[in-house]
Protein backbone atom coordinates (compact mmCIF):
# COMPACT_ATOMS: atom_id res chain seq x y z
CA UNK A 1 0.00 0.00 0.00
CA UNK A 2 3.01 2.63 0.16
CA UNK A 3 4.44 2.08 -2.97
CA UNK A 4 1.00 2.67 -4.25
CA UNK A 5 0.42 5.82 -1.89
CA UNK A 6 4.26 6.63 -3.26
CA UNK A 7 2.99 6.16 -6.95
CA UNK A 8 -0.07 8.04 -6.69
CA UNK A 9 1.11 11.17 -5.04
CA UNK A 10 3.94 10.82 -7.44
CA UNK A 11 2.05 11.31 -10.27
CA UNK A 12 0.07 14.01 -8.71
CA UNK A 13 3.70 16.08 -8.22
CA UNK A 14 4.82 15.49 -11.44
CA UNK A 15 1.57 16.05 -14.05
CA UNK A 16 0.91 18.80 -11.93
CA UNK A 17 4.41 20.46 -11.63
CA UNK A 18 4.56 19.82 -15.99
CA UNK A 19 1.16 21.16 -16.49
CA UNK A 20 0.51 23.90 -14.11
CA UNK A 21 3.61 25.06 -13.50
CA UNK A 22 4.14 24.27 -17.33
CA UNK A 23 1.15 26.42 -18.62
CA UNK A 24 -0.66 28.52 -16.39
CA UNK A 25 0.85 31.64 -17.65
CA UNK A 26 0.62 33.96 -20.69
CA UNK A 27 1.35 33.92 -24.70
CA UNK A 28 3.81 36.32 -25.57
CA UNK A 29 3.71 37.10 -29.46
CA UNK A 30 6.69 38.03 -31.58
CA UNK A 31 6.07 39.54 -34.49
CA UNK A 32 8.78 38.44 -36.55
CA UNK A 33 7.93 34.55 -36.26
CA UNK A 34 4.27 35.52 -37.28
CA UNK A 35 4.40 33.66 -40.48
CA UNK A 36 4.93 30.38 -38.59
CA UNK A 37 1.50 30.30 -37.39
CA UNK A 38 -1.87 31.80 -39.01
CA UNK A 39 -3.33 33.67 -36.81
CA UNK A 40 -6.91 35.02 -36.94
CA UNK A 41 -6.99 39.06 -37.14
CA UNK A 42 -6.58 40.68 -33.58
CA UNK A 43 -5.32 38.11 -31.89
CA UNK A 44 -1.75 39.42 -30.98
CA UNK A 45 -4.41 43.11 -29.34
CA UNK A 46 -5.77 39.95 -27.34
CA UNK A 47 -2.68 38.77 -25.95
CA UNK A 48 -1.65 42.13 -25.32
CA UNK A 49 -4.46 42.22 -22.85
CA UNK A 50 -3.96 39.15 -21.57
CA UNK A 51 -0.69 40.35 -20.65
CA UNK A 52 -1.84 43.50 -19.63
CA UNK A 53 -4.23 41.50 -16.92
CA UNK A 54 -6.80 43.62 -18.99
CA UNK A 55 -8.80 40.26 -18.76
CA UNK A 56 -12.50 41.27 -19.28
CA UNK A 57 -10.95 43.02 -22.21
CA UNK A 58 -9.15 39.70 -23.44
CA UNK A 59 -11.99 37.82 -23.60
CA UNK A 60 -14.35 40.16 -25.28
CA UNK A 61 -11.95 40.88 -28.14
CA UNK A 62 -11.38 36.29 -27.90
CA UNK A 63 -15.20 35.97 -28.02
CA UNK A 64 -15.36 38.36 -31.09
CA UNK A 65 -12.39 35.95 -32.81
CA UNK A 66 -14.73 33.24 -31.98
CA UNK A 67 -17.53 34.68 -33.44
CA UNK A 68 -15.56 36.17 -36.78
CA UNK A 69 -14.12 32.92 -37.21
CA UNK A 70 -15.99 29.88 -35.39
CA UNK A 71 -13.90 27.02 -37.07
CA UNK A 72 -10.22 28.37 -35.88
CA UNK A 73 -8.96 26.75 -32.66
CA UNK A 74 -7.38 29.87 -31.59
CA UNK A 75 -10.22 32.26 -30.43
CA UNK A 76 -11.67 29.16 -28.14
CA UNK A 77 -7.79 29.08 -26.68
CA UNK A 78 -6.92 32.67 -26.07
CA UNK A 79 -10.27 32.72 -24.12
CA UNK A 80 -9.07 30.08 -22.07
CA UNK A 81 -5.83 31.46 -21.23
CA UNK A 82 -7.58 34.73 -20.30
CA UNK A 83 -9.59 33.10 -18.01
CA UNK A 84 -6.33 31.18 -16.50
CA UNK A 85 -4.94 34.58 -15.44
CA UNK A 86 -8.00 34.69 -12.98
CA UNK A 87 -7.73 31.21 -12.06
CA UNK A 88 -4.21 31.28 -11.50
CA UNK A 89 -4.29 34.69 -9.64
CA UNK A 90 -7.28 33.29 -7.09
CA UNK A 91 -5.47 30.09 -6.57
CA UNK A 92 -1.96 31.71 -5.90
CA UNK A 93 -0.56 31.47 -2.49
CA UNK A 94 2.75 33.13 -1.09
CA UNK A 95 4.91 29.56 0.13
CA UNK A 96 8.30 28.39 0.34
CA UNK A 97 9.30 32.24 -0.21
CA UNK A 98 7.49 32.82 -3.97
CA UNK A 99 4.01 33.24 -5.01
CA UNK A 100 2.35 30.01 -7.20
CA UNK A 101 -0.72 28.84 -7.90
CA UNK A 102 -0.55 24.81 -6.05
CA UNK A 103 -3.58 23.26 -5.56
CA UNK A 104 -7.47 24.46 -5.26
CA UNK A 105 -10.88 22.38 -5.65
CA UNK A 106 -12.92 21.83 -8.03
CA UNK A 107 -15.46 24.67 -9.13
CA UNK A 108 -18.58 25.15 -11.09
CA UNK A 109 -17.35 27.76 -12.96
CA UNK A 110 -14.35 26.16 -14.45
CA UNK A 111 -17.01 24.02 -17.03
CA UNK A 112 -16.43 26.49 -19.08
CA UNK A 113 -13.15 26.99 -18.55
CA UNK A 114 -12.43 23.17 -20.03
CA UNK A 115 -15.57 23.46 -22.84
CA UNK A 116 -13.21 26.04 -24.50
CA UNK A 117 -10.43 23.43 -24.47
CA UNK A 118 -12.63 21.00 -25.37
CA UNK A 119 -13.75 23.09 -28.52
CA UNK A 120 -10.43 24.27 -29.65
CA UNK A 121 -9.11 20.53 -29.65
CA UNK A 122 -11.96 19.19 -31.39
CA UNK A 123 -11.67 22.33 -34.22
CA UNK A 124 -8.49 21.04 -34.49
CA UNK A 125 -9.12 17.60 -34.78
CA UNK A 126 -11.56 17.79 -37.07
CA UNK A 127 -8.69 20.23 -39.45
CA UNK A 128 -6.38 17.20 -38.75
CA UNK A 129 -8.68 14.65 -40.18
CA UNK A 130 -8.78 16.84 -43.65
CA UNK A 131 -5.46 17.74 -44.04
CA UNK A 132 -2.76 17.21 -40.94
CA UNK A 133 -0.46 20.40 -40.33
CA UNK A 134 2.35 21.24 -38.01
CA UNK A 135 0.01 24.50 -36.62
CA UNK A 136 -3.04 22.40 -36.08
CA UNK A 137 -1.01 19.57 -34.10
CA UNK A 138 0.04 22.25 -31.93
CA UNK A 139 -3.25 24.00 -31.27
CA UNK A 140 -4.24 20.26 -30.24
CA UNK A 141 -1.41 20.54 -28.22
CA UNK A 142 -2.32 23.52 -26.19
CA UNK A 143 -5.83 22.73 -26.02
CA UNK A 144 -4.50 19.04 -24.03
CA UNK A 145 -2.54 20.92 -22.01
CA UNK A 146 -4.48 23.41 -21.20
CA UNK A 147 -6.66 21.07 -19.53
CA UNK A 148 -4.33 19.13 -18.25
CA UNK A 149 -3.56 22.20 -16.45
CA UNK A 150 -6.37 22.67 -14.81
CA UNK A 151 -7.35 18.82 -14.06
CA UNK A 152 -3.58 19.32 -12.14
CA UNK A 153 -4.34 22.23 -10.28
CA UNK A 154 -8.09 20.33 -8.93
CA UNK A 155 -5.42 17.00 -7.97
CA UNK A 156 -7.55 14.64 -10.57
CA UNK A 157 -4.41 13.40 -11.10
CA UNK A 158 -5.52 10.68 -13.99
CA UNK A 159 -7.23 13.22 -16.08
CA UNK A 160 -4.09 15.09 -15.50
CA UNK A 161 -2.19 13.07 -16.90
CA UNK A 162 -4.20 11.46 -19.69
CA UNK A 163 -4.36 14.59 -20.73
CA UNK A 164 -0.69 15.62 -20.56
CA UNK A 165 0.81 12.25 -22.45
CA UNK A 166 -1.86 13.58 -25.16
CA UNK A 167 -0.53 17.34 -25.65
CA UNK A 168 3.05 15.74 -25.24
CA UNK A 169 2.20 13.94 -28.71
CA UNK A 170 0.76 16.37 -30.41
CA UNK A 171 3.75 19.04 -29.84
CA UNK A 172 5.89 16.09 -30.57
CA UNK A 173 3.87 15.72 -33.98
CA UNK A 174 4.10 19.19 -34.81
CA UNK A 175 8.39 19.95 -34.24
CA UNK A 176 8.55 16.45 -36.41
CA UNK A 177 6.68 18.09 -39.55
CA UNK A 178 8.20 21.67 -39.23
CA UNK A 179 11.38 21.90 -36.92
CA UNK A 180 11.27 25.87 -37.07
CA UNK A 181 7.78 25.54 -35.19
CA UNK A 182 9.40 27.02 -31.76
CA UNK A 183 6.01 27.44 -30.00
CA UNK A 184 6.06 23.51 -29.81
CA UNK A 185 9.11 23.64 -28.14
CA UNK A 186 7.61 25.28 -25.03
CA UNK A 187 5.74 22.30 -24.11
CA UNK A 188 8.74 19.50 -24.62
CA UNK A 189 10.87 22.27 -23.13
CA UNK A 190 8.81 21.85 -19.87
CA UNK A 191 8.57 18.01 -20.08
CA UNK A 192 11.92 17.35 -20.06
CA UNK A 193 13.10 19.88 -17.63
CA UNK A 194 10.47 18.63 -15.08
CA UNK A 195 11.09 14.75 -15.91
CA UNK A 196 14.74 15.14 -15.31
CA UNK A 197 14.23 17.60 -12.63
CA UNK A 198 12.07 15.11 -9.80
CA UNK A 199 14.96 12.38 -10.85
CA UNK A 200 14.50 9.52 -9.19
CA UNK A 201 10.81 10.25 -8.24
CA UNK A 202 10.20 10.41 -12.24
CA UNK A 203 12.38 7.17 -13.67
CA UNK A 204 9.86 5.11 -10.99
CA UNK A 205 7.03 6.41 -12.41
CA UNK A 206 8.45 6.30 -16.00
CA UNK A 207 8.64 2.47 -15.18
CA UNK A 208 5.23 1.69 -13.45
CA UNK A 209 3.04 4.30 -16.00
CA UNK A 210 5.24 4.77 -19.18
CA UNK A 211 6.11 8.30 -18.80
CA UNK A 212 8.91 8.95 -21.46
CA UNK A 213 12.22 10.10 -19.54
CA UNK A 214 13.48 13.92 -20.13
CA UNK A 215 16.53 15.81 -20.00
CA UNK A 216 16.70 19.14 -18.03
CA UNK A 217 19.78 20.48 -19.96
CA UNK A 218 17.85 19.97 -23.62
CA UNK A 219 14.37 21.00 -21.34
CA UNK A 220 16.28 24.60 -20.56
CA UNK A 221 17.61 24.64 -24.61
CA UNK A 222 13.79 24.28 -26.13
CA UNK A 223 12.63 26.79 -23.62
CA UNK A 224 15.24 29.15 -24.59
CA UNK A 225 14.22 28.71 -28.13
CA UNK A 226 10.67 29.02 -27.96
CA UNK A 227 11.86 32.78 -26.13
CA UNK A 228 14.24 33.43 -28.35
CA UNK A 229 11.59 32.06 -31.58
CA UNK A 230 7.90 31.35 -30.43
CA UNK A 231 4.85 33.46 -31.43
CA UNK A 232 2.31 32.56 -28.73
CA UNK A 233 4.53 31.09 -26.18
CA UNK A 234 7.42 32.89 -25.88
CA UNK A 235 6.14 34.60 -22.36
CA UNK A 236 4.75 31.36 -20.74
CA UNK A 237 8.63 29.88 -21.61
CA UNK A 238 10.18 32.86 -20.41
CA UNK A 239 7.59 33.09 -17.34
CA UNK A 240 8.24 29.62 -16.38
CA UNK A 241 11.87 28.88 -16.79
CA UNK A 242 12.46 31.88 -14.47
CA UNK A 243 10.00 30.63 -12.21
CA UNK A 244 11.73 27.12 -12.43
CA UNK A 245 15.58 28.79 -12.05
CA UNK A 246 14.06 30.40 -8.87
CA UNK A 247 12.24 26.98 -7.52
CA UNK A 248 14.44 24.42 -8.41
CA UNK A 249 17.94 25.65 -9.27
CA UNK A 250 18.57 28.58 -7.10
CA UNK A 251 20.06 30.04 -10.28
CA UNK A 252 18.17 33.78 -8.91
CA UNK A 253 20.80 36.03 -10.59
CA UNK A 254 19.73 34.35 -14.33
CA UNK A 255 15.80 34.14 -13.21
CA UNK A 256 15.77 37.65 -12.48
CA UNK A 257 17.43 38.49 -15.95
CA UNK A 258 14.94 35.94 -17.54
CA UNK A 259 11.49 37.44 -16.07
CA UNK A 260 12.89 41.43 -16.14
CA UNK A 261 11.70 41.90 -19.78
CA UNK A 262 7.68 40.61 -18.75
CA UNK A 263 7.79 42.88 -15.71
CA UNK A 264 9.01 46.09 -18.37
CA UNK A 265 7.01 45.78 -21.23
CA UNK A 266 3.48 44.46 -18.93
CA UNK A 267 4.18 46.28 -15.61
CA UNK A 268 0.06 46.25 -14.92
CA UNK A 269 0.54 42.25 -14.83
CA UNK A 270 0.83 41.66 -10.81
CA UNK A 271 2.12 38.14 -10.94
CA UNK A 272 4.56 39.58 -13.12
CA UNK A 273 5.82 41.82 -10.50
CA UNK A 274 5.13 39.63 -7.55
CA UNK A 275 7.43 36.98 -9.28
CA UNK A 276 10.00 39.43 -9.93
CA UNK A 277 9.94 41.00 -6.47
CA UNK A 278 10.39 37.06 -5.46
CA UNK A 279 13.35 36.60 -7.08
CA UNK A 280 15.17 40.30 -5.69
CA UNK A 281 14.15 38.82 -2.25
CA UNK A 282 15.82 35.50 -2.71
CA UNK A 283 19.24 37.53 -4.10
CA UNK A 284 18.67 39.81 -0.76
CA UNK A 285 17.81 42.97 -2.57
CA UNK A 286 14.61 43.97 0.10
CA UNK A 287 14.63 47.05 -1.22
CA UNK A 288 13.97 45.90 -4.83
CA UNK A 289 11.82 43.18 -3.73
CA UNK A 290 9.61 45.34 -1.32
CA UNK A 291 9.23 48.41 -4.10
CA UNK A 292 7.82 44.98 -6.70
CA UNK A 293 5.69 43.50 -4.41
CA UNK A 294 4.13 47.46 -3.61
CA UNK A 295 3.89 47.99 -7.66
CA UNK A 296 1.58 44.78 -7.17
CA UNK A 297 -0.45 46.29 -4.81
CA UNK A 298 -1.06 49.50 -6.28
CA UNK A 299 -2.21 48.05 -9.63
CA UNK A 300 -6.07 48.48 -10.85
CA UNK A 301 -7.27 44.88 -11.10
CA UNK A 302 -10.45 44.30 -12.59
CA UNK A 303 -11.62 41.27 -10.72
CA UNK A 304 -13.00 41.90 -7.33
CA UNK A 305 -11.91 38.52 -5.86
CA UNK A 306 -8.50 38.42 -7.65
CA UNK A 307 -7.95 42.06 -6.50
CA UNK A 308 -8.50 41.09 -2.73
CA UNK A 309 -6.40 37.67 -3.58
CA UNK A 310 -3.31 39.92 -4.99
CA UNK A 311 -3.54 42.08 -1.50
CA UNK A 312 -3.60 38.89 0.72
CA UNK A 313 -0.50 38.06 -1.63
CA UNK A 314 1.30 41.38 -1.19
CA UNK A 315 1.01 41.02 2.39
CA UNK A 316 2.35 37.32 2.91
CA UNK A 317 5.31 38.73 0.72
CA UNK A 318 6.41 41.92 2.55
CA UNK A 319 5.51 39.95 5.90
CA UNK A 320 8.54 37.62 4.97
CA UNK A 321 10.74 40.95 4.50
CA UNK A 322 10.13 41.45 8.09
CA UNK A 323 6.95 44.34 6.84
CA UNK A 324 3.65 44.20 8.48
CA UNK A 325 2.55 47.36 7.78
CA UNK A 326 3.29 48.53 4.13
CA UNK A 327 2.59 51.61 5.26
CA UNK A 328 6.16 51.81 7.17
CA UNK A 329 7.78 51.58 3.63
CA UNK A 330 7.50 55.01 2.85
């Protein structure tokens, strides 16, 4: 009964580390790779929003993609990864000195949350069964991960990872029919860093569920090429291997470098600058890392309960700087 116990909170860790740590965060669009992927009109003013945490804004102008055109996975996914901002930010907790979203319950209102993935995936599907392309595999991709992002963060670990194995095949499809596609990248990136990453924890679980083995080094390589290359995933890469650096290689000094350009160009994004503010505290920099975690508190953020989540936030963080009254800063 403990190896099982052992097994089954293994596989929680790991399809949850890969897939909400993987995913949770947002698309970052660079215009020069544009031609890789065909994206519907507006959707790069979308992302900007999602960015932005402008997220009643995001998925308006997402809806109106989905509306203009109802056949392209996209619309259905930008949606989704609007409304991950506000899942992610209400989930969040300050622990183990950084903010991350670990674990929450199931809710009502995520149906419709995973009916947008479900959508997107069967769109493309159904473009697979006419005519298979590199872009379509990897909107099938996102739309498995995306749920296996959420299944991870609720602990239904087998959805999880049914899930997870799926979007792992469809990126893997989509690099093998156009190696230049960087934005699949992002999601191998993450698989093998994490795989190699839990070590011996992963090579047991490999063995008893057939979870393919990874390589952290060539993990940290895809992820750097999906920032350096990727259209709509450039951010979550650059989000994630920072956040990664921070958690689980102490490497603070190159994190903080990694996540600096997010925090500049979307300084409205709170987890942007609670992350960053994160990383000055771990290099000892209280200064730094109190005036982030204040820039997070003094941003306008739409959502009532995510507002009142990103104060509770603030507060855990400067309480660890030794601050109970942010008040006291000035």
């Amino acid at each position: 009964m403990n190896v099982i116990r052992a097994l089954r909170w293994g596989a929680k860790l790991l399809f949850r580390t890969i897939f909400i740590a993987a995913l949770p965060a947002a698309f970052l669009a660079s215009g020069a790779h544009a031609e890789k992927l065909s994206l519907p009109g507006g959707a790069l003013a979308v992302l900007d929003k999602v960015y932005s945490f402008d997220i009643n804004g995001a998925i308006g102008d997402a809806q109106r993609l989905e509306t203009a055109q109802p056949q392209h996975p996209l619309g259905y996914l930008l949606e989704a990864e609007a409304l991950w901002w506000r899942i992610f930010c209400t989930s969040a907790e300050f622990k183990f000195g950084m903010t991350d979203a670990r674990h929450r319950p199931k809710f009502a209102a995520d149906q419709h949350y995973q009916d947008l993935a479900a959508k997107a995936l069967s769109l493309a599907q159904a473009q697979l069964r006419d005519r298979e392309t590199a872009e379509m595999q990897f909107y099938a991709g996102l739309a498995d991960a995306f749920s296996a992002r959420l299944y991870g963060l609720r602990g239904e670990n087998r959805a999880s990872a049914r899930s997870g194995v799926h979007a792992r095949e469809h990126f893997l499809r989509a690099l093998q029919m156009d190696s230049e596609l960087a934005d699949a990248d992002f999601g191998l990136g993450l698989y093998n860093y994490y795989v190699d990453t839990l070590g011996a924890l992963a090579r047991l679980l490999s063995f008893f569920m057939g979870i393919p083995g990874g390589n952290k080094q060539e993990g940290i390589r895809q992820l750097e090429i999906d920032i350096a290359e990727g259209v709509l995933t450039s951010a979550s890469a650059r989000f994630y291997l920072a956040m990664d650096l921070n958690r689980y290689d102490q490497q603070y000094e190159k994190a903080l470098g990694i996540i600096t350009p997010l925090v500049e160009k979307y300084p409205s994004n709170p987890i942007f600058q609670l992350a960053r503010g994160d990383l000055y505290a771990r290099l000892g920099r209280k200064k730094q890392a109190v005036d982030g975690y204040l820039a997070a508190a003094a941003l306008s953020v739409q959502d009532a309960e995510c507002r009142t989540h990103i104060e509770q936030l603030v507060s855990a963080s400067l309480a660890a700087q030794g601050i109970t009254d942010s008040s006291a800063t000035h």
